[in-house]
N, C-alpha and C. Protein backbone atom coordinates (compact mmCIF):
# COMPACT_ATOMS: atom_id res chain seq x y z
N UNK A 1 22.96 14.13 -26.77
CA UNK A 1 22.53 13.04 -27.64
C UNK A 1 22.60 11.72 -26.88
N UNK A 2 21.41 11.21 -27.01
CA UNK A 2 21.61 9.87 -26.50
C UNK A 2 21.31 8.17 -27.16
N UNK A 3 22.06 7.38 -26.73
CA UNK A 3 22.23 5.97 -27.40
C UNK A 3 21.01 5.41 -27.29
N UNK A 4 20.53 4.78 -28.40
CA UNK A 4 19.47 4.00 -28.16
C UNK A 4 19.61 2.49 -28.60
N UNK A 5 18.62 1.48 -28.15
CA UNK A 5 19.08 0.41 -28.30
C UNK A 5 17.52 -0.50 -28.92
N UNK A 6 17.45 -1.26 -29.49
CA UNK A 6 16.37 -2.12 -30.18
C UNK A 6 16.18 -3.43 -29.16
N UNK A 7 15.19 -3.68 -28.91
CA UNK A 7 14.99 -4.63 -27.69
C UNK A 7 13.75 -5.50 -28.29
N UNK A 8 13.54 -6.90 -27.77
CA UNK A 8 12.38 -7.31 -28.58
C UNK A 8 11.90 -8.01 -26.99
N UNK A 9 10.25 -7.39 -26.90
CA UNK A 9 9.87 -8.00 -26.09
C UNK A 9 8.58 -8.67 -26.09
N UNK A 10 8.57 -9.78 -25.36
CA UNK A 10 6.94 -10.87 -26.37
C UNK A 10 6.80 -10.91 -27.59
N UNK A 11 7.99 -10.69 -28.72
CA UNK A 11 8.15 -10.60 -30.28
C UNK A 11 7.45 -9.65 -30.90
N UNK A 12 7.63 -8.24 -29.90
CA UNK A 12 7.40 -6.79 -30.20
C UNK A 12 8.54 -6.36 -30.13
N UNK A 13 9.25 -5.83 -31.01
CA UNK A 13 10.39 -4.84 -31.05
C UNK A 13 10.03 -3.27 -30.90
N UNK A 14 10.87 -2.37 -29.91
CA UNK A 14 11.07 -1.65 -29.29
C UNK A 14 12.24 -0.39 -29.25
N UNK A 15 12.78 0.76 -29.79
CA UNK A 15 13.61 1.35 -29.40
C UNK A 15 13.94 1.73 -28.01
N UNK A 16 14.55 1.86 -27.36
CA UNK A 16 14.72 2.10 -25.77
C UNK A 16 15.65 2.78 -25.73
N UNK A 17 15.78 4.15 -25.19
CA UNK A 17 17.29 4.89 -24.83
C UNK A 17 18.12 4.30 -23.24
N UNK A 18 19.46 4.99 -23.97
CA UNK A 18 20.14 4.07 -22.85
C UNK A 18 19.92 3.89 -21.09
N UNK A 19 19.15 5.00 -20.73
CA UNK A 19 19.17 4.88 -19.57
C UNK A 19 17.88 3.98 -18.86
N UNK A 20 16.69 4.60 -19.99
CA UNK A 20 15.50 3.11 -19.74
C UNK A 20 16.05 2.25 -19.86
N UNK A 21 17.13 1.82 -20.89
CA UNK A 21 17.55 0.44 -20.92
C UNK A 21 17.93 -0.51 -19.85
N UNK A 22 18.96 0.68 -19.47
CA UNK A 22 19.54 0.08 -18.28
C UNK A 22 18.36 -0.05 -17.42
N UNK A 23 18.06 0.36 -16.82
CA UNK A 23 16.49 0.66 -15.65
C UNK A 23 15.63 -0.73 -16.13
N UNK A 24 15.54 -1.19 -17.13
CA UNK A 24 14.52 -1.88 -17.71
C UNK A 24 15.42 -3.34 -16.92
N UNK A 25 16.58 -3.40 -17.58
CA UNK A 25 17.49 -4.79 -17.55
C UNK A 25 17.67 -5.21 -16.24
N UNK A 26 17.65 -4.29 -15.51
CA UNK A 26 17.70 -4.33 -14.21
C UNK A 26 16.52 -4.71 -13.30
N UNK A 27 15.35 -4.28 -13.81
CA UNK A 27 14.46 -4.68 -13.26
C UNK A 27 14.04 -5.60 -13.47
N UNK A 28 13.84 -6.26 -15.17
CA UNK A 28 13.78 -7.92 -15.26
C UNK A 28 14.69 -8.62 -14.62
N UNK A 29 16.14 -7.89 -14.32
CA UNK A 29 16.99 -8.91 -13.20
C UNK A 29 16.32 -9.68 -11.94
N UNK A 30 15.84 -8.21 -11.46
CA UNK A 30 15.13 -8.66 -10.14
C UNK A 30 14.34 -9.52 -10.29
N UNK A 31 13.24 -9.00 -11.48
CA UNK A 31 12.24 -10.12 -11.69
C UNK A 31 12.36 -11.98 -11.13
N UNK A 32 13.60 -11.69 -12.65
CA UNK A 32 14.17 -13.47 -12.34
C UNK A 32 14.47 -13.60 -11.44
N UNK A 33 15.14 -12.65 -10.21
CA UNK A 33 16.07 -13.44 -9.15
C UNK A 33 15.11 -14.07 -8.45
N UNK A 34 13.95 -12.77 -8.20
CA UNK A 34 12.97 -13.36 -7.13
C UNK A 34 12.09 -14.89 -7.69
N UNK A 35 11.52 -14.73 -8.54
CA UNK A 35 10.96 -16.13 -9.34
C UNK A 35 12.47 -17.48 -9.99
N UNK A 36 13.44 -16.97 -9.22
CA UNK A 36 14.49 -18.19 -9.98
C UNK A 36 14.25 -19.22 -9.05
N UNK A 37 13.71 -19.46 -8.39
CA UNK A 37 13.15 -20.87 -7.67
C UNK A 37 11.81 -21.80 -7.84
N UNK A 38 11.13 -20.82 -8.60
CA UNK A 38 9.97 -21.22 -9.06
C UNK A 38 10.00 -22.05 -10.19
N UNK A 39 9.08 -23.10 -10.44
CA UNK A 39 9.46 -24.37 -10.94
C UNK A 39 8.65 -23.68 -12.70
N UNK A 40 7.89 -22.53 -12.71
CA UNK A 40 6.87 -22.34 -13.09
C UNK A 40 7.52 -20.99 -14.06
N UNK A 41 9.13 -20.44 -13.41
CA UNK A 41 9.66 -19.33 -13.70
C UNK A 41 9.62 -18.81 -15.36
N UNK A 42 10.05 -19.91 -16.07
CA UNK A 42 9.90 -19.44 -17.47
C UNK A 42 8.87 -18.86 -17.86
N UNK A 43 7.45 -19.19 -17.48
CA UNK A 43 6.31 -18.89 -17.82
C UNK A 43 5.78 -18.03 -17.51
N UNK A 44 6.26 -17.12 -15.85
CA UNK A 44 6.11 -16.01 -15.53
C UNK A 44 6.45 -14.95 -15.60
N UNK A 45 7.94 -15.30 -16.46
CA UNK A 45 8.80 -14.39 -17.17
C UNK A 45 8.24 -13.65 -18.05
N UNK A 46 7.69 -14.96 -19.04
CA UNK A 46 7.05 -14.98 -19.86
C UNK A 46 6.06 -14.33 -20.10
N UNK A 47 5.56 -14.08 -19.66
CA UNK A 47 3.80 -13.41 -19.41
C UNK A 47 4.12 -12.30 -18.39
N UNK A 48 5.22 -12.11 -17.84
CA UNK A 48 5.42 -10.53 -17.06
C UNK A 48 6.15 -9.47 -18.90
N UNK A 49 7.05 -10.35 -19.60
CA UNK A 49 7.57 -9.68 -20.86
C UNK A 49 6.54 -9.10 -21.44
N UNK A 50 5.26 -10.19 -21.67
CA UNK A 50 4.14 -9.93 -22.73
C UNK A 50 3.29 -8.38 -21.85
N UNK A 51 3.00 -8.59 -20.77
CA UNK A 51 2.34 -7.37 -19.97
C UNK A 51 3.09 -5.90 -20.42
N UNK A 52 4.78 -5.70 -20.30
CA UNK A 52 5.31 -4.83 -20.30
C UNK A 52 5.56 -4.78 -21.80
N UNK A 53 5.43 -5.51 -23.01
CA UNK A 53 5.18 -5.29 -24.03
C UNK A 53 4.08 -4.46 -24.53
N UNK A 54 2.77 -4.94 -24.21
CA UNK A 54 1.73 -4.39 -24.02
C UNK A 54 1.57 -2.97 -23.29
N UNK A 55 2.03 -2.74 -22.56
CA UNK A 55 1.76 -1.55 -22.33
C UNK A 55 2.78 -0.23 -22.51
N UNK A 56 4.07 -0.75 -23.15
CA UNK A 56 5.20 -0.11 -24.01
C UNK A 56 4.53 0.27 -25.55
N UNK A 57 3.87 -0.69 -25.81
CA UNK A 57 2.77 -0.73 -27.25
C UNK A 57 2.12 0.79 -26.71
N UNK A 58 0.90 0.59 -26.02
CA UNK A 58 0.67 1.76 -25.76
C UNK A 58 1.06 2.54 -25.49
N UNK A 59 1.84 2.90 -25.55
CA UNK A 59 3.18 4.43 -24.98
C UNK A 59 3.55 4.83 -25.90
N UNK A 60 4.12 4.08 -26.90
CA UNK A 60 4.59 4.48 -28.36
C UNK A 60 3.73 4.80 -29.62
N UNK A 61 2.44 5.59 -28.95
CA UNK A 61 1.86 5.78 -30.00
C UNK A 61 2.34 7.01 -30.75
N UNK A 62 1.96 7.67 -31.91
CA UNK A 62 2.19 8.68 -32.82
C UNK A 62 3.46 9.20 -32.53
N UNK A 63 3.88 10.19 -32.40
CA UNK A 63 5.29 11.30 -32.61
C UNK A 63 6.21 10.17 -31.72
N UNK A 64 5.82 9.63 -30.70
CA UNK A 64 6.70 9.11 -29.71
C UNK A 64 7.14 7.71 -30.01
N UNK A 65 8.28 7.32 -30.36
CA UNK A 65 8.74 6.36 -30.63
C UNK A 65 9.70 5.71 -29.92
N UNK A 66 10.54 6.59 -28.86
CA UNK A 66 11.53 5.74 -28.55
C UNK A 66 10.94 5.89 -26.55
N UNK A 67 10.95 4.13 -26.05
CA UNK A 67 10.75 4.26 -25.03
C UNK A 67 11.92 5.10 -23.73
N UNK A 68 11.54 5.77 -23.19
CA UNK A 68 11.84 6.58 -22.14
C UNK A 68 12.09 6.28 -20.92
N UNK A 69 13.14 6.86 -19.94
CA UNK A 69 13.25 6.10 -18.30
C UNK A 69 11.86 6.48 -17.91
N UNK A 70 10.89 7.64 -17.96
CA UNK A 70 9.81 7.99 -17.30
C UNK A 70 8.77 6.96 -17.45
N UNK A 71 8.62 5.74 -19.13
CA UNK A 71 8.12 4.84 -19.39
C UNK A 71 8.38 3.87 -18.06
N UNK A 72 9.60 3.49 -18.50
CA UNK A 72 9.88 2.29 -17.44
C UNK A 72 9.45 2.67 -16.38
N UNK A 73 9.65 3.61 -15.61
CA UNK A 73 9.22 3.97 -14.33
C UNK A 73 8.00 3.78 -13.55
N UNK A 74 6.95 4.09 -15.05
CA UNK A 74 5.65 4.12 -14.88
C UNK A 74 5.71 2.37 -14.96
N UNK A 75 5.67 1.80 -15.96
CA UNK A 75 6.16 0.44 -16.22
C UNK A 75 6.30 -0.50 -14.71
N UNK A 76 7.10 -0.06 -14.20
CA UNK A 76 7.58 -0.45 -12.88
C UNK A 76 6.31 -0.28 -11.30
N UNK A 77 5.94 1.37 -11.72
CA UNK A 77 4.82 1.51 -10.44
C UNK A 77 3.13 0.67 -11.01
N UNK A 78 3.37 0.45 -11.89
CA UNK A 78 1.96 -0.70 -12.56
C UNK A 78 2.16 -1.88 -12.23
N UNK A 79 3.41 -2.70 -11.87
CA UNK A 79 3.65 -4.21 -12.04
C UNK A 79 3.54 -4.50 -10.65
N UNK A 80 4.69 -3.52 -10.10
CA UNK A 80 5.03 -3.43 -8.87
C UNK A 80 6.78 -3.75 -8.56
N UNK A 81 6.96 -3.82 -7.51
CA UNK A 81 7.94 -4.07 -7.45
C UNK A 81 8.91 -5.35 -6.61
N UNK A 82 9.83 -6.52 -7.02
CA UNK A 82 9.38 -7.18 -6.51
C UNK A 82 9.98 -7.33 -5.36
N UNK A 83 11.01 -6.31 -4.86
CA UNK A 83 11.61 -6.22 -4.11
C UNK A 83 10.53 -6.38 -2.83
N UNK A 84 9.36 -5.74 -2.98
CA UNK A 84 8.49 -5.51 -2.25
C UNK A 84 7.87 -6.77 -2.16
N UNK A 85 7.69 -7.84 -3.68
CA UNK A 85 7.01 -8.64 -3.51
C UNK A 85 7.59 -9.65 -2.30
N UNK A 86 8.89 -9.81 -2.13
CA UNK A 86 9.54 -10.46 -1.53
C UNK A 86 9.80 -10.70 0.02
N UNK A 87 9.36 -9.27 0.24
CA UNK A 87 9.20 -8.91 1.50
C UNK A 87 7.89 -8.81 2.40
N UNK A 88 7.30 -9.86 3.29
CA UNK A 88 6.17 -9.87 3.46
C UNK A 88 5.53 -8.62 4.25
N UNK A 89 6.37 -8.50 4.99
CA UNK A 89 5.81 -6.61 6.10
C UNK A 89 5.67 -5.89 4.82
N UNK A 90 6.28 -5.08 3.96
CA UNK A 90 6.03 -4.72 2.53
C UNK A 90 4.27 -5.26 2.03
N UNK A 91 4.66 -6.40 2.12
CA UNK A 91 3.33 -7.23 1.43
C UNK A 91 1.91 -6.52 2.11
N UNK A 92 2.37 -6.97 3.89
CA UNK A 92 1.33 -6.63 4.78
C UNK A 92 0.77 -5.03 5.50
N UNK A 93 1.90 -4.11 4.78
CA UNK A 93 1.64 -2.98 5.57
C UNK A 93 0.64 -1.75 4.52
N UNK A 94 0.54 -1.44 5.32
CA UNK A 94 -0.39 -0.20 4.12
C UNK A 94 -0.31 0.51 3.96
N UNK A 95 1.37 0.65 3.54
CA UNK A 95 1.80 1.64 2.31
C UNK A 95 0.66 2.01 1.22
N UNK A 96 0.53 2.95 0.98
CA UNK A 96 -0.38 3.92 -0.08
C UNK A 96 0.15 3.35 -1.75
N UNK A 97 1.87 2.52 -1.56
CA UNK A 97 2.30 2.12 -2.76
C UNK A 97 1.13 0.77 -2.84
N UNK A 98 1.44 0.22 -1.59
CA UNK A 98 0.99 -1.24 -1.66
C UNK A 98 -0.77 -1.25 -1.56
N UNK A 99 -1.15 -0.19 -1.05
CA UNK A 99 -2.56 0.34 -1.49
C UNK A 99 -3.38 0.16 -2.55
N UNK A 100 -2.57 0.33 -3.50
CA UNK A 100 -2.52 0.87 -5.41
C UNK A 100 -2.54 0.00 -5.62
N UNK A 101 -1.40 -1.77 -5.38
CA UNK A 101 -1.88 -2.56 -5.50
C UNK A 101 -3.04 -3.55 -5.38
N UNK A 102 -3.19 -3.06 -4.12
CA UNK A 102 -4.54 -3.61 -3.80
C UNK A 102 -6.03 -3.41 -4.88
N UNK A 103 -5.55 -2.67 -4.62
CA UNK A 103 -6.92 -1.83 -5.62
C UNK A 103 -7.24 -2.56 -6.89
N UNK A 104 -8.59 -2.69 -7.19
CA UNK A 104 -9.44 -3.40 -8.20
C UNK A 104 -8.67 -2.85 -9.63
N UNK A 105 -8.18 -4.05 -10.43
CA UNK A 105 -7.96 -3.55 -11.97
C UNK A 105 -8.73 -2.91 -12.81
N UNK A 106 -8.06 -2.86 -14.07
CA UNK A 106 -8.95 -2.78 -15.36
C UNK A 106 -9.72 -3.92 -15.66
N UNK A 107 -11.01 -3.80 -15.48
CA UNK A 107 -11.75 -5.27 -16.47
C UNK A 107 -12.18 -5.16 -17.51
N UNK A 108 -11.63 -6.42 -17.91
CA UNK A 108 -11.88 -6.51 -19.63
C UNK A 108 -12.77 -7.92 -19.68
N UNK A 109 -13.39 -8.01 -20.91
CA UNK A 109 -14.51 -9.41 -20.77
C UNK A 109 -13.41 -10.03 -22.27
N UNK A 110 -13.18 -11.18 -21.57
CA UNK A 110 -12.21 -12.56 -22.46
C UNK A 110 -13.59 -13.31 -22.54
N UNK A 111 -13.47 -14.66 -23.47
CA UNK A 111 -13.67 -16.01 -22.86
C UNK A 111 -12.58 -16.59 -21.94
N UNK A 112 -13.07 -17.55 -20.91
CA UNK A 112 -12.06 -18.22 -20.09
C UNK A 112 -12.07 -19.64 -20.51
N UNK A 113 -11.14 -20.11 -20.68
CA UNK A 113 -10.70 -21.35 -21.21
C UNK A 113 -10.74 -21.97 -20.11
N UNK A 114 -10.65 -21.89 -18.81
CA UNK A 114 -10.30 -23.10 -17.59
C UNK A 114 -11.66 -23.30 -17.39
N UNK A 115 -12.66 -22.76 -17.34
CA UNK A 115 -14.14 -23.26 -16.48
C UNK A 115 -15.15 -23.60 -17.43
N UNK A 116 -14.69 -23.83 -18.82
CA UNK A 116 -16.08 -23.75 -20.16
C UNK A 116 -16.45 -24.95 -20.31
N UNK A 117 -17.29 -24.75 -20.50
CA UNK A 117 -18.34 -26.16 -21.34
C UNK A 117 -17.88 -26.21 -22.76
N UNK A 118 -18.46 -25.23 -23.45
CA UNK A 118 -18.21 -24.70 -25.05
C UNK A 118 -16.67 -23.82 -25.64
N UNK A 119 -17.35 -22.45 -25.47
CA UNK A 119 -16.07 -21.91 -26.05
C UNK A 119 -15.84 -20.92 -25.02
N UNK A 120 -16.78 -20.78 -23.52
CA UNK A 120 -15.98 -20.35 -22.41
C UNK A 120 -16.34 -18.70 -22.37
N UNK A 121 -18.00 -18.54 -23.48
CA UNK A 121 -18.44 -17.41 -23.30
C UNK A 121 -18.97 -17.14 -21.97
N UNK A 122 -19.96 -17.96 -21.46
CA UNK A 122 -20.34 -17.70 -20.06
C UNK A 122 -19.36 -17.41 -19.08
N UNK A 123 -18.82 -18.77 -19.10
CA UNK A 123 -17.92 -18.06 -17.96
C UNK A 123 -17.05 -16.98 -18.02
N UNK A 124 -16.76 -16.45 -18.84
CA UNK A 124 -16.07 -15.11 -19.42
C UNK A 124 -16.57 -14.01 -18.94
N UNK A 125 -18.29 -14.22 -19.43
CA UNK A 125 -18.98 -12.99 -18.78
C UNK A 125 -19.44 -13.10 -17.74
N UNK A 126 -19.45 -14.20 -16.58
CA UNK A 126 -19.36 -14.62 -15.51
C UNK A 126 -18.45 -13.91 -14.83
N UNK A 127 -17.12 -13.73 -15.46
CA UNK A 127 -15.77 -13.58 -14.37
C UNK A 127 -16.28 -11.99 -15.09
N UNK A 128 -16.56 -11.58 -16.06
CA UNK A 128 -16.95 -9.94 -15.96
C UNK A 128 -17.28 -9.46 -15.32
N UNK A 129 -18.95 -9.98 -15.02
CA UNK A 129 -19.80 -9.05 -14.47
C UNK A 129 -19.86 -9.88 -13.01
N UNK A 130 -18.97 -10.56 -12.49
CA UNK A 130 -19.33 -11.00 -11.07
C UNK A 130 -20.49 -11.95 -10.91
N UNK A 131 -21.05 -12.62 -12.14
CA UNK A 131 -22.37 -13.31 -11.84
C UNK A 131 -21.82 -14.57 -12.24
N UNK A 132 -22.76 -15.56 -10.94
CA UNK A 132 -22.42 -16.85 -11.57
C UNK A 132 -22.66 -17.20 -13.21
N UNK A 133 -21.62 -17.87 -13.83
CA UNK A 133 -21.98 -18.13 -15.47
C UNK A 133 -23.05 -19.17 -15.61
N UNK A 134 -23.60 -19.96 -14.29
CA UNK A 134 -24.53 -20.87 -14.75
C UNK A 134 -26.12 -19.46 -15.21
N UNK A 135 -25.85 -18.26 -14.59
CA UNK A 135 -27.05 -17.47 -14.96
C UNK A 135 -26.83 -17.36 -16.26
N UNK A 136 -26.11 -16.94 -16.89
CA UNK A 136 -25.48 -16.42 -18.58
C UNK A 136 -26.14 -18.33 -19.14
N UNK A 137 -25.82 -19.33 -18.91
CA UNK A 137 -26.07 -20.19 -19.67
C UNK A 137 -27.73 -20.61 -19.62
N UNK A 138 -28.17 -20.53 -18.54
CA UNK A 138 -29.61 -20.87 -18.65
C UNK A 138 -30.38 -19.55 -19.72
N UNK A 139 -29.84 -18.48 -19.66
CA UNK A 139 -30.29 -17.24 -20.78
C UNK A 139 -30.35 -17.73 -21.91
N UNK A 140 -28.94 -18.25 -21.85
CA UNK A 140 -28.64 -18.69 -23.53
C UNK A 140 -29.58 -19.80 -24.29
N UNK A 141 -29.88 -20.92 -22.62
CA UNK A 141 -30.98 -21.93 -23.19
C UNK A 141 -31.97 -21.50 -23.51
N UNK A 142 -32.70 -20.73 -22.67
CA UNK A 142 -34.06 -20.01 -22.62
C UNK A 142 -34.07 -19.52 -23.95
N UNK A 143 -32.98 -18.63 -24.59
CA UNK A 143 -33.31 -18.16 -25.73
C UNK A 143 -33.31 -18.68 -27.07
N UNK A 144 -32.21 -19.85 -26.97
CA UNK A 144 -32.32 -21.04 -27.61
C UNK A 144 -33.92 -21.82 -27.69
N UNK A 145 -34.22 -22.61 -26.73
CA UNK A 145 -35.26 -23.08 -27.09
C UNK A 145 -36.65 -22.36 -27.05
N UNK A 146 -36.78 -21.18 -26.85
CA UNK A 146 -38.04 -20.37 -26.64
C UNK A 146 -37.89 -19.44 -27.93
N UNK A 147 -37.01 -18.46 -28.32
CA UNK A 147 -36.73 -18.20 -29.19
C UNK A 147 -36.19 -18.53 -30.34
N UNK A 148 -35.16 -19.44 -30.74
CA UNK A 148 -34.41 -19.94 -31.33
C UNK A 148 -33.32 -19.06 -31.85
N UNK A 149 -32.73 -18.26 -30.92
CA UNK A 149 -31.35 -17.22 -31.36
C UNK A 149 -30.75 -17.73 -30.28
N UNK A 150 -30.33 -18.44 -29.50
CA UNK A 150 -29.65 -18.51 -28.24
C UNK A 150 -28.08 -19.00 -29.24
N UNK A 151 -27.97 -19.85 -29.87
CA UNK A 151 -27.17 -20.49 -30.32
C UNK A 151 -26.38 -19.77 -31.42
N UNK A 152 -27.07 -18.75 -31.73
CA UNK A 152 -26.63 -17.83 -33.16
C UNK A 152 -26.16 -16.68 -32.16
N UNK A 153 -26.55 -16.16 -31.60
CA UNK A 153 -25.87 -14.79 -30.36
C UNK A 153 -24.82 -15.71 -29.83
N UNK A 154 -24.42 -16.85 -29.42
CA UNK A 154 -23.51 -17.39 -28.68
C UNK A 154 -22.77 -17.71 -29.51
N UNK A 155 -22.81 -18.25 -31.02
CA UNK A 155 -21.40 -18.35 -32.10
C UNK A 155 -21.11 -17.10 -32.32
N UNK A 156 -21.54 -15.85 -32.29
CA UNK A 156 -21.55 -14.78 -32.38
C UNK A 156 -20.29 -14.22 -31.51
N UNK A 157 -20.48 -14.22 -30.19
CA UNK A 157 -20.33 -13.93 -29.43
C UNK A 157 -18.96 -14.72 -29.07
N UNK A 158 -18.66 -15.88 -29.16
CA UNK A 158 -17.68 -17.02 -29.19
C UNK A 158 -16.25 -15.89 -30.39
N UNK A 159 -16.79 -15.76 -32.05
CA UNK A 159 -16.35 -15.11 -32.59
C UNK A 159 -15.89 -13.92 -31.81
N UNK A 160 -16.38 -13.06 -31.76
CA UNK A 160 -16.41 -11.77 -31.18
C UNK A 160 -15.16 -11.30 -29.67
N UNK A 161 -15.80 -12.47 -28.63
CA UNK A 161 -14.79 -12.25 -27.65
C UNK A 161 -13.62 -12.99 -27.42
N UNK A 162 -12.22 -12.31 -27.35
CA UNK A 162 -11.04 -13.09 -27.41
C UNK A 162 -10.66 -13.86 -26.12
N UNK A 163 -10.35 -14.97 -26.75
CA UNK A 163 -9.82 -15.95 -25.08
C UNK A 163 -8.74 -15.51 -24.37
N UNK A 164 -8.94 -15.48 -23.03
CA UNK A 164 -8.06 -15.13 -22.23
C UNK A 164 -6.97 -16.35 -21.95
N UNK A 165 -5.60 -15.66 -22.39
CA UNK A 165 -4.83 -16.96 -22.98
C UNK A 165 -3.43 -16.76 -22.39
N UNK A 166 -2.82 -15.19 -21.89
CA UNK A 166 -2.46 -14.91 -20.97
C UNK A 166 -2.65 -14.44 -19.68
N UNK A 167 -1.76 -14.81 -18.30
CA UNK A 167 -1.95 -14.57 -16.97
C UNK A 167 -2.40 -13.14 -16.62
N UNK A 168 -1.95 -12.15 -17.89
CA UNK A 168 -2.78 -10.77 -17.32
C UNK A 168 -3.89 -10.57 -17.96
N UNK A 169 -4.30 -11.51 -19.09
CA UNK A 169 -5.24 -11.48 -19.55
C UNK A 169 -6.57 -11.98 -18.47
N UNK A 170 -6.12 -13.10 -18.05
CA UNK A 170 -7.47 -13.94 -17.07
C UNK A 170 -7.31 -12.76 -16.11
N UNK A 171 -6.14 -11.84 -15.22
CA UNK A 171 -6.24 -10.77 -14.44
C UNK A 171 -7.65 -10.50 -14.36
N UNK A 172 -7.01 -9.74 -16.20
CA UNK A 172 -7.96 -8.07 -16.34
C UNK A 172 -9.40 -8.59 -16.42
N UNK A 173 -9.84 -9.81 -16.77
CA UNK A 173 -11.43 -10.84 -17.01
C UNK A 173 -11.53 -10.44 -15.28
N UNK A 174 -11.07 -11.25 -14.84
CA UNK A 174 -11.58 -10.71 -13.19
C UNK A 174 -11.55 -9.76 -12.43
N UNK A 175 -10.77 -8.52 -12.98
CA UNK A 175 -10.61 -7.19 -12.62
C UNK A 175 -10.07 -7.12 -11.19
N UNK A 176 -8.69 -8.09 -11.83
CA UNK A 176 -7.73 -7.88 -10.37
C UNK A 176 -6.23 -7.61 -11.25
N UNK A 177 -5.93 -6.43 -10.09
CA UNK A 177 -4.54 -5.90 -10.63
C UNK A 177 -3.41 -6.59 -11.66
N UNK A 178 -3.02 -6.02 -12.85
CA UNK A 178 -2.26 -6.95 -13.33
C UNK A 178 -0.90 -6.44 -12.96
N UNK A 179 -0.14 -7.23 -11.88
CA UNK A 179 0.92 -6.64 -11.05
C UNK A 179 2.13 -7.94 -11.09
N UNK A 180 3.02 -7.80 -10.82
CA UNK A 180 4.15 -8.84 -11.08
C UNK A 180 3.48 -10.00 -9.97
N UNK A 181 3.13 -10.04 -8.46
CA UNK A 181 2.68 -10.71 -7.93
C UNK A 181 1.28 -11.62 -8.26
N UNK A 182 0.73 -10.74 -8.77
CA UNK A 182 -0.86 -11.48 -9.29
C UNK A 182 -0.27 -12.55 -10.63
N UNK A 183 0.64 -12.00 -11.70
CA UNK A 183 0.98 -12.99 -12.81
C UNK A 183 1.01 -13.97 -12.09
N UNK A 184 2.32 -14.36 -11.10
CA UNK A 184 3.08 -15.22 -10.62
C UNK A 184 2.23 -16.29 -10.15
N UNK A 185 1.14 -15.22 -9.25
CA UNK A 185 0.12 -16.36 -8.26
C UNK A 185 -0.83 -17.36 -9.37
N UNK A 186 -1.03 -16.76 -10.84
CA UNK A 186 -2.02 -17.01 -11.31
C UNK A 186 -1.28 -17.80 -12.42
N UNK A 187 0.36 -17.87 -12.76
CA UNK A 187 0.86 -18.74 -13.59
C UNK A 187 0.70 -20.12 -12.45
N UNK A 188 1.10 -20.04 -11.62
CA UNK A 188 1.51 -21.19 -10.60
C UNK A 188 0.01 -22.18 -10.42
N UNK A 189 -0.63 -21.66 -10.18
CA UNK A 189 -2.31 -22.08 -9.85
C UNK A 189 -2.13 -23.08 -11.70
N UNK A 190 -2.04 -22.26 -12.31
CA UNK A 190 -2.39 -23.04 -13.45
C UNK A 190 -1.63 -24.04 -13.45
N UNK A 191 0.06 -23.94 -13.28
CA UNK A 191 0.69 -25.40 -13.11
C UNK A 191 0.08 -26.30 -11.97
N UNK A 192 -0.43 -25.91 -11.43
CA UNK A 192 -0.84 -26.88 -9.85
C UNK A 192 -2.23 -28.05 -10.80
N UNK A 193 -2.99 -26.53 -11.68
CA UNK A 193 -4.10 -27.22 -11.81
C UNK A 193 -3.54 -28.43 -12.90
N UNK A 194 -3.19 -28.22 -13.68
CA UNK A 194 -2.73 -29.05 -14.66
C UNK A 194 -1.85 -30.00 -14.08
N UNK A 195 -1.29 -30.14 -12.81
CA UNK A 195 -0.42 -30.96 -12.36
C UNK A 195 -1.45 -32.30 -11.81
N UNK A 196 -2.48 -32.02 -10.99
CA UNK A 196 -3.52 -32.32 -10.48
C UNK A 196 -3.86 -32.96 -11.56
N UNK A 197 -4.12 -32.51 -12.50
CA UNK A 197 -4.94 -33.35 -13.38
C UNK A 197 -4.46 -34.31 -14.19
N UNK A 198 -2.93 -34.36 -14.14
CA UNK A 198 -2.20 -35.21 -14.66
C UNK A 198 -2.37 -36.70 -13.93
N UNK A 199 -2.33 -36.51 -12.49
CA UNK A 199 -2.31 -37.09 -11.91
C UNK A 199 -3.34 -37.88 -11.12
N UNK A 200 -4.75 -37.40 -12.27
CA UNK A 200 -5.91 -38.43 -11.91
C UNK A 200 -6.05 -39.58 -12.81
């Protein structure tokens, strides 16, 4: 028989048995140690919790309720690890682990909030399909003023697709790994950008 424990992560609550637990606590240790210098750390915490929420969500579907060490594990070979992140030969060698990282994500189509005019459909499906979003917006004019639906498919569409509002969210829009290193690079960029702009 084993102990289980209630855990709340990104304000998803969770059963966890004791030995994922431990495995889990430990690995957000590392997390923080490596990002405890980063000015940006809360936020990457932050948005590494929400990722491993998310995909604990998916694990616990039907009969299966209580998360598992084999979860975390998997949990762990998806993010990465940051022991590795830390270490640049790790970083640079081509390990078959560090391979996996490399390798192109899941893409998902968001709106993007950093590059929009409007509500950040184009560029959304811009960062989807790899095409510049100025092509997606001249469509939208064309169909706008030649047709007159350009503007009704695009509130549509505004409705329809959700903004990418977390760091693995903008990831999975560009279909790059959502891995503990990619959050980090892509929380930080955002403080830089917003820092920058404070400062015009």
């Amino acid at each position: 028989m084993k102990q289980t424990y209630s855990i709340n992560l990104a304000g998803m609550v969770f059963n966890i048995d004791d030995d994922a637990y431990f495995e889990l606590k430990d690995y957000l240790h590392q997390i923080e140690t490596h990002f405890a210098n980063a000015e940006e750390r809360r936020e990457i915490i932050a948005d590494i919790e929400s990722r491993i929420a998310e995909l604990f969500n998916e694990m616990v579907k039907g009969s299966k309720q209580v998360i598992d060490l084999e979860n975390v594990r998997k949990i762990k070979s998806i993010l990465g690890d940051p022991v590795e992140i830390a270490d640049p030969e790790a970083e640079t060698s081509g390990s078959p682990q560090r391979e996996k990282f490399r390798s192109t994500g899941y893409r998902r189509i968001y709106r993007d909030p950093e590059h929009r005019y409007l509500g950040g459909v184009c560029s959304g499906m811009g960062a989807y399909w790899q095409i510049d979003p100025l092509v997606f917006r001249i469509i939208f004019l064309i169909a706008f003023f030649g047709f007159g639906v350009g503007l009704i498919i695009y509130i549509i569409l505004w409705i329809v697709i959700p903004e990418a509002k977390t760091a693995a969210q903008k990831l999975e829009m560009k279909g790059e790994p959502v891995n503990i290193s990619n959050i980090g690079k892509t929380v930080k960029e955002e403080f830089n950008n917003v820092r920058d702009r404070m400062k015009i």
